[in-house]
Protein backbone atom coordinates (compact mmCIF):
# COMPACT_ATOMS: atom_id res chain seq x y z
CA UNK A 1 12.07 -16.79 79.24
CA UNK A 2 9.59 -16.18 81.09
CA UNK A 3 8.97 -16.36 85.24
CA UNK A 4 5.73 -18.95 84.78
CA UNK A 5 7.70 -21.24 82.27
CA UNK A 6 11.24 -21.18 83.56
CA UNK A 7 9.39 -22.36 86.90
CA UNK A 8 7.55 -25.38 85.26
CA UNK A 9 10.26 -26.83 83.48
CA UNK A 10 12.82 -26.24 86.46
CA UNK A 11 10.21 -28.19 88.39
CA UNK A 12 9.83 -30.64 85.91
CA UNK A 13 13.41 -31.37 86.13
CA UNK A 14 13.57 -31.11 89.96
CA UNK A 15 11.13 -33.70 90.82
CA UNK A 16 12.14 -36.01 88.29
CA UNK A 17 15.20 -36.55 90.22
CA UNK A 18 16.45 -38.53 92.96
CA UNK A 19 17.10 -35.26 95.79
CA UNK A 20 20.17 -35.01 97.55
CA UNK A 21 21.10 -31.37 99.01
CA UNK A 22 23.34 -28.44 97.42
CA UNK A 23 26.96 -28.69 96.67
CA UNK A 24 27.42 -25.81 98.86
CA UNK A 25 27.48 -24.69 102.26
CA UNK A 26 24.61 -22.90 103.86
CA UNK A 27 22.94 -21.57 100.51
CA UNK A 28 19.63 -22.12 103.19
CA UNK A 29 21.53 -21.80 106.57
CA UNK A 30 24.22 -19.37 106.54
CA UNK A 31 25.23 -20.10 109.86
CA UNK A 32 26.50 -23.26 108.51
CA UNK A 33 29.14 -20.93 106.95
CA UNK A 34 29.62 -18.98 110.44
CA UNK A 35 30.59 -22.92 111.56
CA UNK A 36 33.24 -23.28 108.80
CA UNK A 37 34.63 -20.10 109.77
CA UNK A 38 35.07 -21.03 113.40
CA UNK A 39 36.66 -24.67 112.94
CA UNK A 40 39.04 -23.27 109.95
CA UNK A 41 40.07 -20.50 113.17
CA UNK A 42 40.54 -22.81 115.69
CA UNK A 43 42.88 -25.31 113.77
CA UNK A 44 40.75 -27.93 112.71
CA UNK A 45 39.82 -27.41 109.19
CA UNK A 46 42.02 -26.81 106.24
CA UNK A 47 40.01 -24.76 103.92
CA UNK A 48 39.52 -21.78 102.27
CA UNK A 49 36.60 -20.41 103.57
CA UNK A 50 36.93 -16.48 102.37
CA UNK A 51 34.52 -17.19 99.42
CA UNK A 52 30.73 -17.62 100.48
CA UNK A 53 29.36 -20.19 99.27
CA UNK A 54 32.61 -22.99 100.08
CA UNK A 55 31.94 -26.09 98.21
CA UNK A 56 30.92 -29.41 100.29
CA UNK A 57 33.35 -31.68 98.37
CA UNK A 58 37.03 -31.83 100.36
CA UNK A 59 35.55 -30.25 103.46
CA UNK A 60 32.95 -32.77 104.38
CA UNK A 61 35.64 -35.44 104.49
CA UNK A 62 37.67 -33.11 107.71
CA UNK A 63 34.72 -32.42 109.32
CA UNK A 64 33.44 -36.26 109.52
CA UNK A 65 37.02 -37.15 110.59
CA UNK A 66 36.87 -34.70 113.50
CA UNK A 67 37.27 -36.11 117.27
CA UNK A 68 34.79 -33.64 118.96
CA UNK A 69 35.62 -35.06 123.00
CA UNK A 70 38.36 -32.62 123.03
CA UNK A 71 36.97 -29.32 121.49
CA UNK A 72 35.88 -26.07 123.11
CA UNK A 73 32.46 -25.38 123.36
CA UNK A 74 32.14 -23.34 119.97
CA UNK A 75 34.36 -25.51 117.58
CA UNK A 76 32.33 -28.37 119.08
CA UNK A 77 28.98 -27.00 118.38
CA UNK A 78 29.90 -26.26 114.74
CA UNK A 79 31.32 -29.41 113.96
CA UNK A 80 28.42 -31.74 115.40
CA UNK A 81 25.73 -28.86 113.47
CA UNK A 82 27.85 -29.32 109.53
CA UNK A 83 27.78 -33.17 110.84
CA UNK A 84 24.35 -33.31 111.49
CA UNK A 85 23.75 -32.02 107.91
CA UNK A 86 26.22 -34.26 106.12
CA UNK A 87 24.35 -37.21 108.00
CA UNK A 88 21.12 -35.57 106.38
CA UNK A 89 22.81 -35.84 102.98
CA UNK A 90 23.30 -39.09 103.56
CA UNK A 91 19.60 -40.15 103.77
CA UNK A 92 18.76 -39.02 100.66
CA UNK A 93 15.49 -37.61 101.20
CA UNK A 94 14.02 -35.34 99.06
CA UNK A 95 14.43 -31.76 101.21
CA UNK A 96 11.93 -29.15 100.15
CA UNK A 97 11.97 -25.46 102.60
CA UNK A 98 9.11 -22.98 102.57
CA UNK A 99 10.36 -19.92 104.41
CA UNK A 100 7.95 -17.01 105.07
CA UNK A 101 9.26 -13.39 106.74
CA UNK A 102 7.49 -10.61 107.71
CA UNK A 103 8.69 -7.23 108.94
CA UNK A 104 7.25 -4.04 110.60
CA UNK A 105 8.72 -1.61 107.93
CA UNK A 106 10.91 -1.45 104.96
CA UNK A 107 14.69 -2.98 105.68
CA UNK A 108 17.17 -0.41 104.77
CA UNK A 109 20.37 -2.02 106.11
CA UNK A 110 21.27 -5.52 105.92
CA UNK A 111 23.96 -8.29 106.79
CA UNK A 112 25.25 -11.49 106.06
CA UNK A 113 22.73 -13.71 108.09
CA UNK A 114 19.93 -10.87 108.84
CA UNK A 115 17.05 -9.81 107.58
CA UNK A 116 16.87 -9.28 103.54
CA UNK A 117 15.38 -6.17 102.39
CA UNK A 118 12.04 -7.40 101.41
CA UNK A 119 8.84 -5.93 103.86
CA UNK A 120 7.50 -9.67 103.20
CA UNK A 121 7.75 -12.32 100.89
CA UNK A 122 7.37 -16.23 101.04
CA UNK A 123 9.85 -18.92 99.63
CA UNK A 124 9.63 -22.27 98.62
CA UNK A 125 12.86 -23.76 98.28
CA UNK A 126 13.73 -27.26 96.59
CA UNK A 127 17.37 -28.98 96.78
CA UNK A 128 18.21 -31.90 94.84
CA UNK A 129 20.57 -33.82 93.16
CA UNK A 130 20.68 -36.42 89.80
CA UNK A 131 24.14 -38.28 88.94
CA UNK A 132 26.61 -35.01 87.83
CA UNK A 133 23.76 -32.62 88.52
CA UNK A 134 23.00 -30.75 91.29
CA UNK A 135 20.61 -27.73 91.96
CA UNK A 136 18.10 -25.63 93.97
CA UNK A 137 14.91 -23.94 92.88
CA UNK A 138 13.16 -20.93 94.76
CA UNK A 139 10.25 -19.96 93.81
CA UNK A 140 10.00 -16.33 95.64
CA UNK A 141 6.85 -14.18 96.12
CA UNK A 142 7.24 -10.92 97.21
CA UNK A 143 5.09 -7.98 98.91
CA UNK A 144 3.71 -5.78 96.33
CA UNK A 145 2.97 -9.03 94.02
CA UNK A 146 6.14 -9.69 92.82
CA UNK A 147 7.76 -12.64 91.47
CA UNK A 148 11.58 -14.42 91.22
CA UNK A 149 13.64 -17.47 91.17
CA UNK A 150 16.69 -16.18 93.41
CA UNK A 151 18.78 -18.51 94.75
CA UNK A 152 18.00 -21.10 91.91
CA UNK A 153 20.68 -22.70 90.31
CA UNK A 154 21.70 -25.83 88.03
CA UNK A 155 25.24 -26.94 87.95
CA UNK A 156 27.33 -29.64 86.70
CA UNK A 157 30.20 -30.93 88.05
CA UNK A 158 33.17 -32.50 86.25
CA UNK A 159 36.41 -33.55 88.45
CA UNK A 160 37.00 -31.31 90.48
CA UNK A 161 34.87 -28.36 88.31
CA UNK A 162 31.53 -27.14 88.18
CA UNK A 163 29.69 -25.20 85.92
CA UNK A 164 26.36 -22.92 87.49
CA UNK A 165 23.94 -21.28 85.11
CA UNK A 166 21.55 -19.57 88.06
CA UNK A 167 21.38 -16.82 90.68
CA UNK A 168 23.06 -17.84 94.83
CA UNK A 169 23.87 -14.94 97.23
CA UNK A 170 27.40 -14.95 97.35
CA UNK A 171 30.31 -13.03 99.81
CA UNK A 172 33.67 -12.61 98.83
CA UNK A 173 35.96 -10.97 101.63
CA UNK A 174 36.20 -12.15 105.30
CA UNK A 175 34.58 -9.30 107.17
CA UNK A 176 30.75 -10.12 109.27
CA UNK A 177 29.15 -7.01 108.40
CA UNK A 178 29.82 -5.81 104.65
CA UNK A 179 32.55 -6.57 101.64
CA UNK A 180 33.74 -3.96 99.21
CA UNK A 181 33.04 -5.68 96.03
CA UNK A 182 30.32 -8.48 96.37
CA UNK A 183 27.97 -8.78 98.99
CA UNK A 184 24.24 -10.24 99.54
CA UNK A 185 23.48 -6.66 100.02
CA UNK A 186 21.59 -6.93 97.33
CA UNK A 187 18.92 -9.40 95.16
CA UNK A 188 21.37 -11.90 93.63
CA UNK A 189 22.74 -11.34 90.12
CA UNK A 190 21.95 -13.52 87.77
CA UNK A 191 25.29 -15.40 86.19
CA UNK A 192 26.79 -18.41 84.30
CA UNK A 193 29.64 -19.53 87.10
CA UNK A 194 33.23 -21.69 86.30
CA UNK A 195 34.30 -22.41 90.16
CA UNK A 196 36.28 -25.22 91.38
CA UNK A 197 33.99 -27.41 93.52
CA UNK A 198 36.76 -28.04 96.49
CA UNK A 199 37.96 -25.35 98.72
CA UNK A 200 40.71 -27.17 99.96
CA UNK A 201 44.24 -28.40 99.05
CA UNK A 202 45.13 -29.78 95.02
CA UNK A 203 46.41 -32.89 94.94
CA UNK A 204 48.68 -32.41 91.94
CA UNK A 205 52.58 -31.80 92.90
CA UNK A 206 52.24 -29.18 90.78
CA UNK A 207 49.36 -27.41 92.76
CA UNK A 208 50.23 -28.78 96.31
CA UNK A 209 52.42 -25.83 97.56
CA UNK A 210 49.42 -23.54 97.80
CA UNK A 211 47.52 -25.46 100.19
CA UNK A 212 43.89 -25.05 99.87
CA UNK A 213 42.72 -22.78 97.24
CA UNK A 214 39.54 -21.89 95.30
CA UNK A 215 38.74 -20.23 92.06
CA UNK A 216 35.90 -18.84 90.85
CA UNK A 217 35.28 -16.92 87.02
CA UNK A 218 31.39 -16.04 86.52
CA UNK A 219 29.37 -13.80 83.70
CA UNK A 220 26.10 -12.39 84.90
CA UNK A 221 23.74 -9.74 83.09
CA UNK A 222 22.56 -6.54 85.60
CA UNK A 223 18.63 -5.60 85.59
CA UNK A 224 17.00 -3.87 82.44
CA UNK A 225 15.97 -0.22 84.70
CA UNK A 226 19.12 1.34 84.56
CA UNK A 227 21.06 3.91 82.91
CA UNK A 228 22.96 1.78 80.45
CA UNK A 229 19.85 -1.38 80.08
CA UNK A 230 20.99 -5.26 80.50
CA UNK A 231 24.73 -3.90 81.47
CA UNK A 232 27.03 -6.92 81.46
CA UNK A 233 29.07 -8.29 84.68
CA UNK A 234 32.37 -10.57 84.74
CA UNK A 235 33.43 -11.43 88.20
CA UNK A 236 36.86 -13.81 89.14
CA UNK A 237 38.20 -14.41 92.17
CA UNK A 238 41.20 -16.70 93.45
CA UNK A 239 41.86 -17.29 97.36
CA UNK A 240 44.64 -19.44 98.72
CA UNK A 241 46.08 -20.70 101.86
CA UNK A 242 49.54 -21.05 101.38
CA UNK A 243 50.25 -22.16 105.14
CA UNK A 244 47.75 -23.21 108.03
CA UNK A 245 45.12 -20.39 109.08
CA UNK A 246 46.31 -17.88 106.84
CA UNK A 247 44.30 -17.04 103.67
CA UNK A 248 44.87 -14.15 100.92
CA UNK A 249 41.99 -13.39 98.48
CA UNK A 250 42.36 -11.39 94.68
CA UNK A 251 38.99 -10.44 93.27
CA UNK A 252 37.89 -8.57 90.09
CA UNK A 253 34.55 -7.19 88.74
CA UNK A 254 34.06 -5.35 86.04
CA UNK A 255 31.13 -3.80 83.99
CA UNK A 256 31.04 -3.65 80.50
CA UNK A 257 28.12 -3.69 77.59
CA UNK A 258 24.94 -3.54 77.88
CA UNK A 259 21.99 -1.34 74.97
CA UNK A 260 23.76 1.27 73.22
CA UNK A 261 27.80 -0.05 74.08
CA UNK A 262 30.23 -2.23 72.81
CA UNK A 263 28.90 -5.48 73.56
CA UNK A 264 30.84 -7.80 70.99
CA UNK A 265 33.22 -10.68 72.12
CA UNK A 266 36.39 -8.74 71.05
CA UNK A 267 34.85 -5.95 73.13
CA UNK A 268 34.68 -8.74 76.53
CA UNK A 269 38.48 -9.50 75.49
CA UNK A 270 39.28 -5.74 75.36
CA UNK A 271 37.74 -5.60 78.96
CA UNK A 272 39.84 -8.70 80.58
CA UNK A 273 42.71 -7.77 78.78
CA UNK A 274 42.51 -3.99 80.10
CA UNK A 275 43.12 -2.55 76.71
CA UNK A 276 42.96 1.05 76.21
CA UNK A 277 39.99 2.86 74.47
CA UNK A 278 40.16 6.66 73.56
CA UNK A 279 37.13 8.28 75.75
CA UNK A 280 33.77 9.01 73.48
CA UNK A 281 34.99 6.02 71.01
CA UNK A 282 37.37 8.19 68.94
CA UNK A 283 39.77 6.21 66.18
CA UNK A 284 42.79 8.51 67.67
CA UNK A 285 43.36 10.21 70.73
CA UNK A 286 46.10 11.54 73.34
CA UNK A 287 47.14 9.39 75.73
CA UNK A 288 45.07 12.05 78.20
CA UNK A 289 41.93 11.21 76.74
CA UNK A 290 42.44 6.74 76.84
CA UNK A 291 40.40 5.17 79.43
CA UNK A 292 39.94 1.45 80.04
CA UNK A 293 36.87 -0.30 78.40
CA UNK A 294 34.18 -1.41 80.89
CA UNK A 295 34.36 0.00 84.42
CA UNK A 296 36.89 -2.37 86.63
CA UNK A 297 36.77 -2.48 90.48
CA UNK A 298 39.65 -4.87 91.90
CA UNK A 299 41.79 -5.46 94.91
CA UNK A 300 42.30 -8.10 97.52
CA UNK A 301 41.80 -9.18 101.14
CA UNK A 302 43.91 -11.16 103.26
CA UNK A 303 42.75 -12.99 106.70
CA UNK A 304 45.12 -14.48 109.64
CA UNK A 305 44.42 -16.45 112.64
CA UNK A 306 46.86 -17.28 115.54
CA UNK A 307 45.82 -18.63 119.71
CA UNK A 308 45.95 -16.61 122.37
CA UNK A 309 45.57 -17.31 125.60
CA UNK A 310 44.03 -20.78 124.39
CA UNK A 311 41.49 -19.42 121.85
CA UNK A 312 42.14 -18.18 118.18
CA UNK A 313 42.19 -14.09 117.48
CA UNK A 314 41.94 -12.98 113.61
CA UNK A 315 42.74 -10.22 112.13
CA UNK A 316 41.85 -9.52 108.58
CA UNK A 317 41.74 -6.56 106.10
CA UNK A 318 40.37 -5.67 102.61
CA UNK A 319 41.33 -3.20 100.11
CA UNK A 320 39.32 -2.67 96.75
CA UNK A 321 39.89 -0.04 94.42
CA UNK A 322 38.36 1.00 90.96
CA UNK A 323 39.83 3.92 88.57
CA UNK A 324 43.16 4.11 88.23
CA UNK A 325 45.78 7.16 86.13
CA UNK A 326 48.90 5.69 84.27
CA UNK A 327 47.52 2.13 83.59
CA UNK A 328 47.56 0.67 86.91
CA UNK A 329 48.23 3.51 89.69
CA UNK A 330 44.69 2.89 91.48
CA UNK A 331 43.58 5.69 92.88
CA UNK A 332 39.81 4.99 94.34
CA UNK A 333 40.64 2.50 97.05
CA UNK A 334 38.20 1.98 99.76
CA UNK A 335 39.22 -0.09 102.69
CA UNK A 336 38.26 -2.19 105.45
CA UNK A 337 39.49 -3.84 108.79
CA UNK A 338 38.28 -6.40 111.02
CA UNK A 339 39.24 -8.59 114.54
CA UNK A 340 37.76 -11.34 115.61
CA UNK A 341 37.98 -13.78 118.85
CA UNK A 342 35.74 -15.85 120.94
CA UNK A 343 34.87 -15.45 124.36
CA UNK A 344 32.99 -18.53 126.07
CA UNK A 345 29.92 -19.82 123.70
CA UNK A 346 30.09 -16.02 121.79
CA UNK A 347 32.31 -14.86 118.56
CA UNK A 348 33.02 -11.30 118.92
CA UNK A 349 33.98 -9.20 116.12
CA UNK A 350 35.11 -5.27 115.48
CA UNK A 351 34.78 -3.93 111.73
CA UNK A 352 35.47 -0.55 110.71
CA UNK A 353 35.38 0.49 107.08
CA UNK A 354 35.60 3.60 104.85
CA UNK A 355 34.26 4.09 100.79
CA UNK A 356 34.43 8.09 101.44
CA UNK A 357 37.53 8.25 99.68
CA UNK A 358 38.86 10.89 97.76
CA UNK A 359 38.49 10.53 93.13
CA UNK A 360 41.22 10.71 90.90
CA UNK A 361 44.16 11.38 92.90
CA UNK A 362 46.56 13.81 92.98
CA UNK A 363 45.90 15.37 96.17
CA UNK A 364 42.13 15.56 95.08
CA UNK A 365 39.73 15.82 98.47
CA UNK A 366 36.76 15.40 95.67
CA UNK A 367 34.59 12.47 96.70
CA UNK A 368 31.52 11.17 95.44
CA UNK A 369 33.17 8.68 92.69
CA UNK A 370 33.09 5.07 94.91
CA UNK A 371 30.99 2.64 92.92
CA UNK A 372 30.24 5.14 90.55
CA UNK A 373 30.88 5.77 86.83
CA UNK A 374 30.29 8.08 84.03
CA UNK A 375 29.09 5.43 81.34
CA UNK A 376 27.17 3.17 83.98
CA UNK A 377 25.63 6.00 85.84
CA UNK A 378 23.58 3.28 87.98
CA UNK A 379 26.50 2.50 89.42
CA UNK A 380 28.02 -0.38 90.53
CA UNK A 381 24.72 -1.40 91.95
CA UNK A 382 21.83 -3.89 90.92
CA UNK A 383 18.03 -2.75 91.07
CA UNK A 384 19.19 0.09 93.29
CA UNK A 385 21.80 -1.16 96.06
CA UNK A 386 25.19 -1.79 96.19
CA UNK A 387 26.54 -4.72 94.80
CA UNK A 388 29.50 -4.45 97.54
CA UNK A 389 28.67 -2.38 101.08
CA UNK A 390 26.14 -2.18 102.93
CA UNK A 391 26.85 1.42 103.65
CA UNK A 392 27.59 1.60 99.86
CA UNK A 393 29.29 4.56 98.76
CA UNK A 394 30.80 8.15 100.76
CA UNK A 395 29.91 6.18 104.18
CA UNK A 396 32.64 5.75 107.19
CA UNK A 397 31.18 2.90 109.71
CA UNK A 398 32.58 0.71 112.51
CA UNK A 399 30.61 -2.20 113.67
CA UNK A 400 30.79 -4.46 116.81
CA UNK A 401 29.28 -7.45 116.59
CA UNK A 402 28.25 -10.74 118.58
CA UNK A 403 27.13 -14.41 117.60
CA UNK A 404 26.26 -16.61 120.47
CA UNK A 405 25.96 -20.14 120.47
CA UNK A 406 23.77 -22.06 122.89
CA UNK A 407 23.18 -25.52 123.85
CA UNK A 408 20.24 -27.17 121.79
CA UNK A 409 21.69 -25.66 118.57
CA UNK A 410 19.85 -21.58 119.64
CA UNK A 411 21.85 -19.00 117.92
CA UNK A 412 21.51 -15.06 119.15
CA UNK A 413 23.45 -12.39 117.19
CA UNK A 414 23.48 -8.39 118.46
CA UNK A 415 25.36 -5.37 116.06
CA UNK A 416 25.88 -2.18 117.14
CA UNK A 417 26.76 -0.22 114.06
CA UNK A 418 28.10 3.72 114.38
CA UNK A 419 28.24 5.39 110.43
CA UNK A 420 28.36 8.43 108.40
CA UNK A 421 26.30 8.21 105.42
CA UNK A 422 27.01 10.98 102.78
CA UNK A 423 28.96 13.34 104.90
CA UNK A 424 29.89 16.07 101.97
CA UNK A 425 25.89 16.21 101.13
CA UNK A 426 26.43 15.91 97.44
CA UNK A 427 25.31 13.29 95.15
CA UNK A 428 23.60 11.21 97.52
CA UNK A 429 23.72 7.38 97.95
CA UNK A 430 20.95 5.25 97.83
CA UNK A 431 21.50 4.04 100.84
CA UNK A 432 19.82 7.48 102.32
CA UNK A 433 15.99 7.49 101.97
CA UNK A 434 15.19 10.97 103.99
CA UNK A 435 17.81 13.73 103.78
CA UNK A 436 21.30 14.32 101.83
CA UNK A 437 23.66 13.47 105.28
CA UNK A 438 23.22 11.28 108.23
CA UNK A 439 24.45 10.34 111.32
CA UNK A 440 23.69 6.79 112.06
CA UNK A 441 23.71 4.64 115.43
CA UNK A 442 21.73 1.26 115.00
CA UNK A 443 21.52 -1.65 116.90
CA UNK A 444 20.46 -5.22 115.86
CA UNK A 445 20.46 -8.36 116.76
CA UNK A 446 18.02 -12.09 116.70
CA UNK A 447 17.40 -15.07 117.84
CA UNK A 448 16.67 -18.37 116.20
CA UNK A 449 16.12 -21.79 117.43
CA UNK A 450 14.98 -24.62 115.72
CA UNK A 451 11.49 -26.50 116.79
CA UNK A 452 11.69 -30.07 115.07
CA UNK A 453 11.07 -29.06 111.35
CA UNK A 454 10.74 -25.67 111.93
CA UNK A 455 13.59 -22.95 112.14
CA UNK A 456 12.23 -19.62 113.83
CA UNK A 457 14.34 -16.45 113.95
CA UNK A 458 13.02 -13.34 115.40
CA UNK A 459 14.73 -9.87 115.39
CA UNK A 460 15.06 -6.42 115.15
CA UNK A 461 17.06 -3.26 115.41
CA UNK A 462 16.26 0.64 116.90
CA UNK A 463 18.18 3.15 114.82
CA UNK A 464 19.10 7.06 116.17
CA UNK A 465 18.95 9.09 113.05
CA UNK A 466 20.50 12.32 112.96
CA UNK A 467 20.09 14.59 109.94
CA UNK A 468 21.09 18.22 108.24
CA UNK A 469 17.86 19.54 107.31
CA UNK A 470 15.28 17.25 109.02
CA UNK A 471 14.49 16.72 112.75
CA UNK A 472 16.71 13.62 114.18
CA UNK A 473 14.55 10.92 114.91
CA UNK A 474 14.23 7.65 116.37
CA UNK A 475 13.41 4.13 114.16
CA UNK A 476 12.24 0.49 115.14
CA UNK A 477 12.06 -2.14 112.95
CA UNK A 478 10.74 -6.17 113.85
CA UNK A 479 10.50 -8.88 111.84
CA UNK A 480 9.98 -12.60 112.53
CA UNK A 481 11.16 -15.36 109.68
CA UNK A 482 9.49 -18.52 109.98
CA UNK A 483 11.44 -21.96 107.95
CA UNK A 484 9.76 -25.42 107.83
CA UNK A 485 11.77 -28.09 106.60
CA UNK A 486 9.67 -31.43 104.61
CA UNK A 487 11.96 -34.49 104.61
């Protein structure tokens, strides 16, 4: 279907509908997610929040209940800003968003909340609501002429179930600056979604011992330019909260069909139920020569907060792996660490994490195998970046980071980021646009403030590049992203 087509009749459906606003949190503001985060770390919401987007439904109810006279500064400030858009919701007025952004060059590295890696583009964004039917349309244009509808979705929800046909940045993990497995690193993929539509506790007796918890099982198709064309994508993930501010996350990707392989349904029930294929489709084979059908990337990430000294510290960790020898002896596993606490009106965090990890085991020091594979040569990447880090693959990087709230609802944010990109020189990521190896130092930051309708963030970052074979050098990127709001 077609962009021009699928855009009238989404529109056609859109505006004959009484508009609401999404079922999820911050699909236009992701610092409404930043202000889940810090009440669910202080002690006043119980929620799952380690899955990006977290469902309205369950949490809206705590945060309306919340006496804000006693609260710190920051828990304070996030609860009256996911209040303020509840009360929106509330009104029922139709909520349409055109957001335009211009930079000074070509984004290379990106983050949760920062710049996307378009030079320019403009975005008109519609949410709205009908009965069991909820939804957003963007309509995206993009320097260079291009056109897309990312970030549009329908869904349907039934109890406490939805079902999303459409394409939402998403973030599964609990770090600030990257994840290991799915990340808004990239354009989002296009999937058909079964997620619960509450992130907090069941209220079965059967359920109830987990506390809050949140599922999530979604099929998407990856871009047509690749090595293995229209290459298919199942994603799951389950995170639970089995006692107050500690939450442990299980995710799963894998890769499978796609032109020229096994696309069938038993093939998609070979994949989930990791059955063993002989390598080059042979009837018969050793067990030397079986392999697993699709390529599989899995692992899990856990995230606890306690007080200190009257304010909450986390500390959180995530460990994904893909390949493994002897069914399920992983042996690619990437990691990453994090800590987090809050110092006056500012959330400080320090990430470090590390995909330059050695292939296959066995004492190998071979690298150059993270997100990789020898079927889907592309990777596990979509239209050229990493579906999970930022730094994607053979990269070591720590980041320290700052989000700073002010009074009149001004938000600043500055990341320093120290990384080595590529440091064996072989087999290069894509991540790297002028030599083989680099030596990275970049700092970033903005600020945004809202202006009645309008939001306005402006921001930046200065990189020192040092290289093998080129001259080091010195970069400077600045952008401004402009967001007007028509109730």
């Amino acid at each position: 279907m077609n962009f021009r087509f699928f855009a009238i009749l989404f529109f056609s459906f859109v505006f004959s509908c009484a508009t609401q606003a999404s079922p999820w949190v911050g699909t236009v503001d992701k610092q409404l997610h930043y202000d889940l985060q810090t009440l669910q770390e202080w002690g006043y919401l119980d929620a799952t929040v380690l899955t990006y987007p977290v469902p309205w439904k369950g949490v809206a109810d705590q945060i309306l209940a919340l006496d804000i006279s006693e609260m710190a500064s920051m828990p304070k400030q996030a609860a009256q800003r996911l209040s303020h858009y509840l009360n929106l919701q509330k009104r029922a007025q139709r909520r349409t968003f055109v957001e335009i952004q211009g930079a000074s060059d070509e984004p290379r590295l990106t983050s949760f909340d920062g710049i996307s890696d378009i030079k320019a583009s403009l975005k008109i964004t519609n949410e709205f609501y009908w009965k069991r039917f909820s939804g957003q349309l963007s309509i995206n244009y993009q320097a260079g002429g291009e056109k897309n509808l990312d970030n549009s979705f329908l869904a349907y929800q039934f109890g406490d179930w939805n079902i999303r046909a459409g394409s939402i940045d998403q973030w599964w993990g609990p770090a600030q600056s990257s994840s290991l497995i799915l990340s808004n690193n990239t354009r989002p993929i296009p999937t058909v979604a079964l997620s619960r539509s509450v992130a907090t506790a069941s209220d079965s007796p059967w359920l109830s011992w987990m506390g809050p918890w949140y599922f999530t099982t979604q099929l998407g198709q990856l871009e047509s330019e690749r090595a293995v064309p229209n290459t298919k994508l199942f994603l799951s993930r389950f995170t639970i909260s089995p006692f107050e501010r500690f939450e442990f996350g299980a995710s799963w990707a894998a890769m499978w069909g796609g032109d020229g392989q096994p696309r069938s349904l038993g093939t998609f029930i070979d994949v989930i139920t990791f059955r063993g294929v002989c390598i080059n489709e042979l009837d018969e084979c050793e067990d030397s020569q079986i392999t697993k059908q699709g390529n599989h990337l899995a692992g899990f990430d856990m995230k606890y907060s306690f007080h200190f000294l009257d304010r909450p510290i986390s500390v959180y960790a995530q460990r994904i792996g893909e390949d493994a020898v002897s069914g399920v002896n992983i042996t690619d596993q990437a990691t990453l660490f994090g800590v987090s606490t809050y110092i006056a009106n500012t959330k400080v965090y320090l990430e470090s994490s590390d995909t330059n990890i050695a292939c296959a085991g066995d004492g190998s020091t071979i690298t150059n195998c993270y997100y990789e594979n020898g079927v889907y040569s592309s990777g596990y990447r979509y239209r050229g970046r990493a579906i999970g880090s930022t730094f994607d693959s053979d990269a070591k990087q720590i980041t320290l980071g700052a989000n700073i709230r002010f009074d009149g609802g001004a938000i600043a944010e500055l990341v320093l980021r120290k990384a080595e990109l590529n440091p064996d020189g072989t087999r290069p990521s894509p991540v790297l646009t002028d030599d083989v190896t680099e030596d990275l130092i970049q700092l970033s930051g903005f600020y945004q403030r809202p202006f009645g309708n309008w939001l306005l963030k402006a921001g930046g970052s200065i990189e020192s590049r040092q290289f093998v074979t080129e001259d080091d050098d010195v970069e400077a990127l600045l952008y401004l992203n402009a967001t007007y709001v028509f109730d």
